[in-house]
C-alpha atoms as a PDB file:
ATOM      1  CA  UNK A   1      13.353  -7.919  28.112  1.00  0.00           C
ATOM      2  CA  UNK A   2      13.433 -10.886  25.605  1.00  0.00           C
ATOM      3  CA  UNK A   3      10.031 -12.883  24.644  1.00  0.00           C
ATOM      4  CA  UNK A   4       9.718 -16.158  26.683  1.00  0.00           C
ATOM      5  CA  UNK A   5       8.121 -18.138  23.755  1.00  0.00           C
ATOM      6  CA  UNK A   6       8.383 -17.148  19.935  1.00  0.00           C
ATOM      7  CA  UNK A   7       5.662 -14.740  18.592  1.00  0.00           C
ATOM      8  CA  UNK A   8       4.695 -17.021  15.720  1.00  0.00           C
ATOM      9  CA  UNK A   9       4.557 -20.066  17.759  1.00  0.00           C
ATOM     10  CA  UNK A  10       2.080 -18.053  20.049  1.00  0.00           C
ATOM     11  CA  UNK A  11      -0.171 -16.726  17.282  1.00  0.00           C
ATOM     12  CA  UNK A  12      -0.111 -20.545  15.345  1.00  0.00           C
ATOM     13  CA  UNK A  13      -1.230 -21.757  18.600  1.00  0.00           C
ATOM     14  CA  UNK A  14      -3.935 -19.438  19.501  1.00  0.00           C
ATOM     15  CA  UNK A  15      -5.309 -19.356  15.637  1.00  0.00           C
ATOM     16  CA  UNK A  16      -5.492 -23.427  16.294  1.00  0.00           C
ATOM     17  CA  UNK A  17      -8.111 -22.845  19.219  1.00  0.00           C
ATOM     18  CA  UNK A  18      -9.562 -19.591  18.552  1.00  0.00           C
ATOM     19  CA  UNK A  19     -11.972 -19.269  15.371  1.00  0.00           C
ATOM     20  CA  UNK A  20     -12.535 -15.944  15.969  1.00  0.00           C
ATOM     21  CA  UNK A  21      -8.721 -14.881  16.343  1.00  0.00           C
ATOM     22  CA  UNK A  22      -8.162 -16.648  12.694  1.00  0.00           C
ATOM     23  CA  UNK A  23     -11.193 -14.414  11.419  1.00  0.00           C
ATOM     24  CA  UNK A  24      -9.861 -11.289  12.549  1.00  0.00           C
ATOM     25  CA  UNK A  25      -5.693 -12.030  11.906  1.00  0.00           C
ATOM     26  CA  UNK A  26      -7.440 -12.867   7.775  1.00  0.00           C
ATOM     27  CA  UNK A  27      -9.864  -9.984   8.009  1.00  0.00           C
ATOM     28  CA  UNK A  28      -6.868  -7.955   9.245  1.00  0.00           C
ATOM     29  CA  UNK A  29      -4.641  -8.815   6.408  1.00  0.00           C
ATOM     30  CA  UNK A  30      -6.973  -8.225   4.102  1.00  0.00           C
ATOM     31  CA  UNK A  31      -7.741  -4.910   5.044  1.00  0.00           C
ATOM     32  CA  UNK A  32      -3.952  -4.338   5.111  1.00  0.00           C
ATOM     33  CA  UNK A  33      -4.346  -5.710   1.088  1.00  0.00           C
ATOM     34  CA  UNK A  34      -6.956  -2.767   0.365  1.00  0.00           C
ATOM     35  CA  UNK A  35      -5.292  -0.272   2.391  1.00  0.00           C
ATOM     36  CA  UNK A  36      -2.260  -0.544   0.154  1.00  0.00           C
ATOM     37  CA  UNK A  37      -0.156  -1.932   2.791  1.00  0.00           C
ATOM     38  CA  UNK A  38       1.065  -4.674   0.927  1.00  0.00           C
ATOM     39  CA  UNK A  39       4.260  -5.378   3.047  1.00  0.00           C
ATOM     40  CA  UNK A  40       1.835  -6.190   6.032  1.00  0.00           C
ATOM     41  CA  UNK A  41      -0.773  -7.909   3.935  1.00  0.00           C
ATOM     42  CA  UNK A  42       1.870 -10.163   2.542  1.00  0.00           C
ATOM     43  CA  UNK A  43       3.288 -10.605   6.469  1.00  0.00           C
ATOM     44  CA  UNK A  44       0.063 -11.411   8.218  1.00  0.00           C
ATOM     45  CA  UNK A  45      -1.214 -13.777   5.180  1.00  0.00           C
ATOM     46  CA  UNK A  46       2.287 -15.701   5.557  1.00  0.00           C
ATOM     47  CA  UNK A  47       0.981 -15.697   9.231  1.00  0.00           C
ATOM     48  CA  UNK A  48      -2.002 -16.475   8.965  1.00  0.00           C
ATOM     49  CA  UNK A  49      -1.615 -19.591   5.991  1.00  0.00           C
ATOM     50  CA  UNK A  50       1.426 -20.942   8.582  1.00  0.00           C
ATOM     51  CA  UNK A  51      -1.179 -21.084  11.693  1.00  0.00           C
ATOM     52  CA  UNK A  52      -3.580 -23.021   9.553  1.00  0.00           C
ATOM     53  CA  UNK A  53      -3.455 -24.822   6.257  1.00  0.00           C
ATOM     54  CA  UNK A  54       0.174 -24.632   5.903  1.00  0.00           C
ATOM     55  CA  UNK A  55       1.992 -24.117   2.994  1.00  0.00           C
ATOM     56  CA  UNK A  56       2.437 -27.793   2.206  1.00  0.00           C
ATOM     57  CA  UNK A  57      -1.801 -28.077   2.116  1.00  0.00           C
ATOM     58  CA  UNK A  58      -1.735 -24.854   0.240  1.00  0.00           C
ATOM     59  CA  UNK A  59       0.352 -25.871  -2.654  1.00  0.00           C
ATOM     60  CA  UNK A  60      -1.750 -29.299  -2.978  1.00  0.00           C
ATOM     61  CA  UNK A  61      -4.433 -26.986  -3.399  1.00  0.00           C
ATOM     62  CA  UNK A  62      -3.436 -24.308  -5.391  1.00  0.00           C
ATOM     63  CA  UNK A  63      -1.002 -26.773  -7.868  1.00  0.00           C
ATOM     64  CA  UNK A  64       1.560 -24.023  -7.117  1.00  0.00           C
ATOM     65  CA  UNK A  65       5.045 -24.578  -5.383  1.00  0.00           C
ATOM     66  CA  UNK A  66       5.333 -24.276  -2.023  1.00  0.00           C
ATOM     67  CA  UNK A  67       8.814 -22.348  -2.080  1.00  0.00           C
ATOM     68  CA  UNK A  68       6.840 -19.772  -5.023  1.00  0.00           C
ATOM     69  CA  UNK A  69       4.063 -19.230  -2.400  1.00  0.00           C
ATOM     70  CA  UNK A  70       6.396 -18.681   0.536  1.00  0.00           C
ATOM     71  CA  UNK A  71       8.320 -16.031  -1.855  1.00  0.00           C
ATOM     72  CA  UNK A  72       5.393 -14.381  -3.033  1.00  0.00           C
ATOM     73  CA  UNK A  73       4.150 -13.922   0.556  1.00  0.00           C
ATOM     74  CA  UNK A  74       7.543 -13.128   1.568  1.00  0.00           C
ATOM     75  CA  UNK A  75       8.991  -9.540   2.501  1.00  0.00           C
ATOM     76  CA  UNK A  76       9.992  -9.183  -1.534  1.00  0.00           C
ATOM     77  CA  UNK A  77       7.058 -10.852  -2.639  1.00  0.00           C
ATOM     78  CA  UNK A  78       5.121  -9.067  -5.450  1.00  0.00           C
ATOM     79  CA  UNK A  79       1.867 -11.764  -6.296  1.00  0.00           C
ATOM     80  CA  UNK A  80      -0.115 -10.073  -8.788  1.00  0.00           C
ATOM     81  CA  UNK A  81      -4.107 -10.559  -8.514  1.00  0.00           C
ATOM     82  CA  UNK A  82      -3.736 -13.702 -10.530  1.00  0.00           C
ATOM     83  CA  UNK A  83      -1.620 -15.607  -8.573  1.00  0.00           C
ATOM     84  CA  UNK A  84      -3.367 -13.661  -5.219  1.00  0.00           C
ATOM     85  CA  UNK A  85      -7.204 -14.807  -6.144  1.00  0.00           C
ATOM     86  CA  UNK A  86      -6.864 -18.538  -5.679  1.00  0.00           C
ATOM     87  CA  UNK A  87      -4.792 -18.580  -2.250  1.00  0.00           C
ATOM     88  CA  UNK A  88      -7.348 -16.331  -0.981  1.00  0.00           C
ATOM     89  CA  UNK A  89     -10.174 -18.773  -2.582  1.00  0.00           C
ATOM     90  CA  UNK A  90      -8.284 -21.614  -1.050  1.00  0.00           C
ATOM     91  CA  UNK A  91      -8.120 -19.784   2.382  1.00  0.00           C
ATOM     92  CA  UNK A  92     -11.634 -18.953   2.042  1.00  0.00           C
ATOM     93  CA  UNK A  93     -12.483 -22.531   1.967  1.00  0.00           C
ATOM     94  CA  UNK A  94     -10.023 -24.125   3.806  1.00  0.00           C
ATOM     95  CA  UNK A  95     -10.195 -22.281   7.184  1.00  0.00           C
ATOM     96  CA  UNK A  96     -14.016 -21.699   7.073  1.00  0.00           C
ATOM     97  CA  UNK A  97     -13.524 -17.938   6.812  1.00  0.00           C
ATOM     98  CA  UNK A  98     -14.965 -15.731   4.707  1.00  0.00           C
ATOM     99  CA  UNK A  99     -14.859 -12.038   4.573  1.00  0.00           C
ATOM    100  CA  UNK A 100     -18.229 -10.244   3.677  1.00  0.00           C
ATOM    101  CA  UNK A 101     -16.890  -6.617   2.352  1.00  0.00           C
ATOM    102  CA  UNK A 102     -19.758  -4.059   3.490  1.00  0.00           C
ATOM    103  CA  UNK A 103     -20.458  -0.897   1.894  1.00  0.00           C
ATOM    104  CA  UNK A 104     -21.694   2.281   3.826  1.00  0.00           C
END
């Protein structure tokens, strides 16, 4: 049975009116990031950056290109930590969430 609206138009739109939906779809990709799971990490940040700042925001932040961000968190994206660290510190203080990591 095919979808009645798009998934990404759904998730944009609740992540617009639900704080604590944005909190967990970035806490979620960020686990994926220190899990390993880079493919999904990469997917749900794409996500995630599309149902808030946008990319356009995100370049004017970071001083990179949009098209390199959209690559590098594309399927074949491979962002080392240095080009990683400051869209996370832009997300961070763009979208009012931040993640508190929590040992034991």
């Amino acid at each position: 049975m095919p979808l009645t609206r798009d998934f990404k138009t759904l998730v944009k739109e609740r992540a617009e009116r639900d704080q604590a939906f944005r909190a967990a779809l970035y806490a979620e990709a960020l686990e994926a990031l220190i899990e390993g799971d880079a493919d999904t990490a990469r997917a749900m940040l794409r996500d995630y950056v599309n149902a808030t700042l946008g990319f356009e925001r995100l370049e004017a932040l970071t001083g990179t290109p949009r098209k390199s961000l959209m690559r590098m968190l594309g399927p074949s994206g491979n962002p080392g930590l240095d080009k990683l660290a400051p869209i996370l510190r832009v997300l961070n203080a763009e979208t009012g969430v931040n993640i508190a990591i929590r040992t034991g």
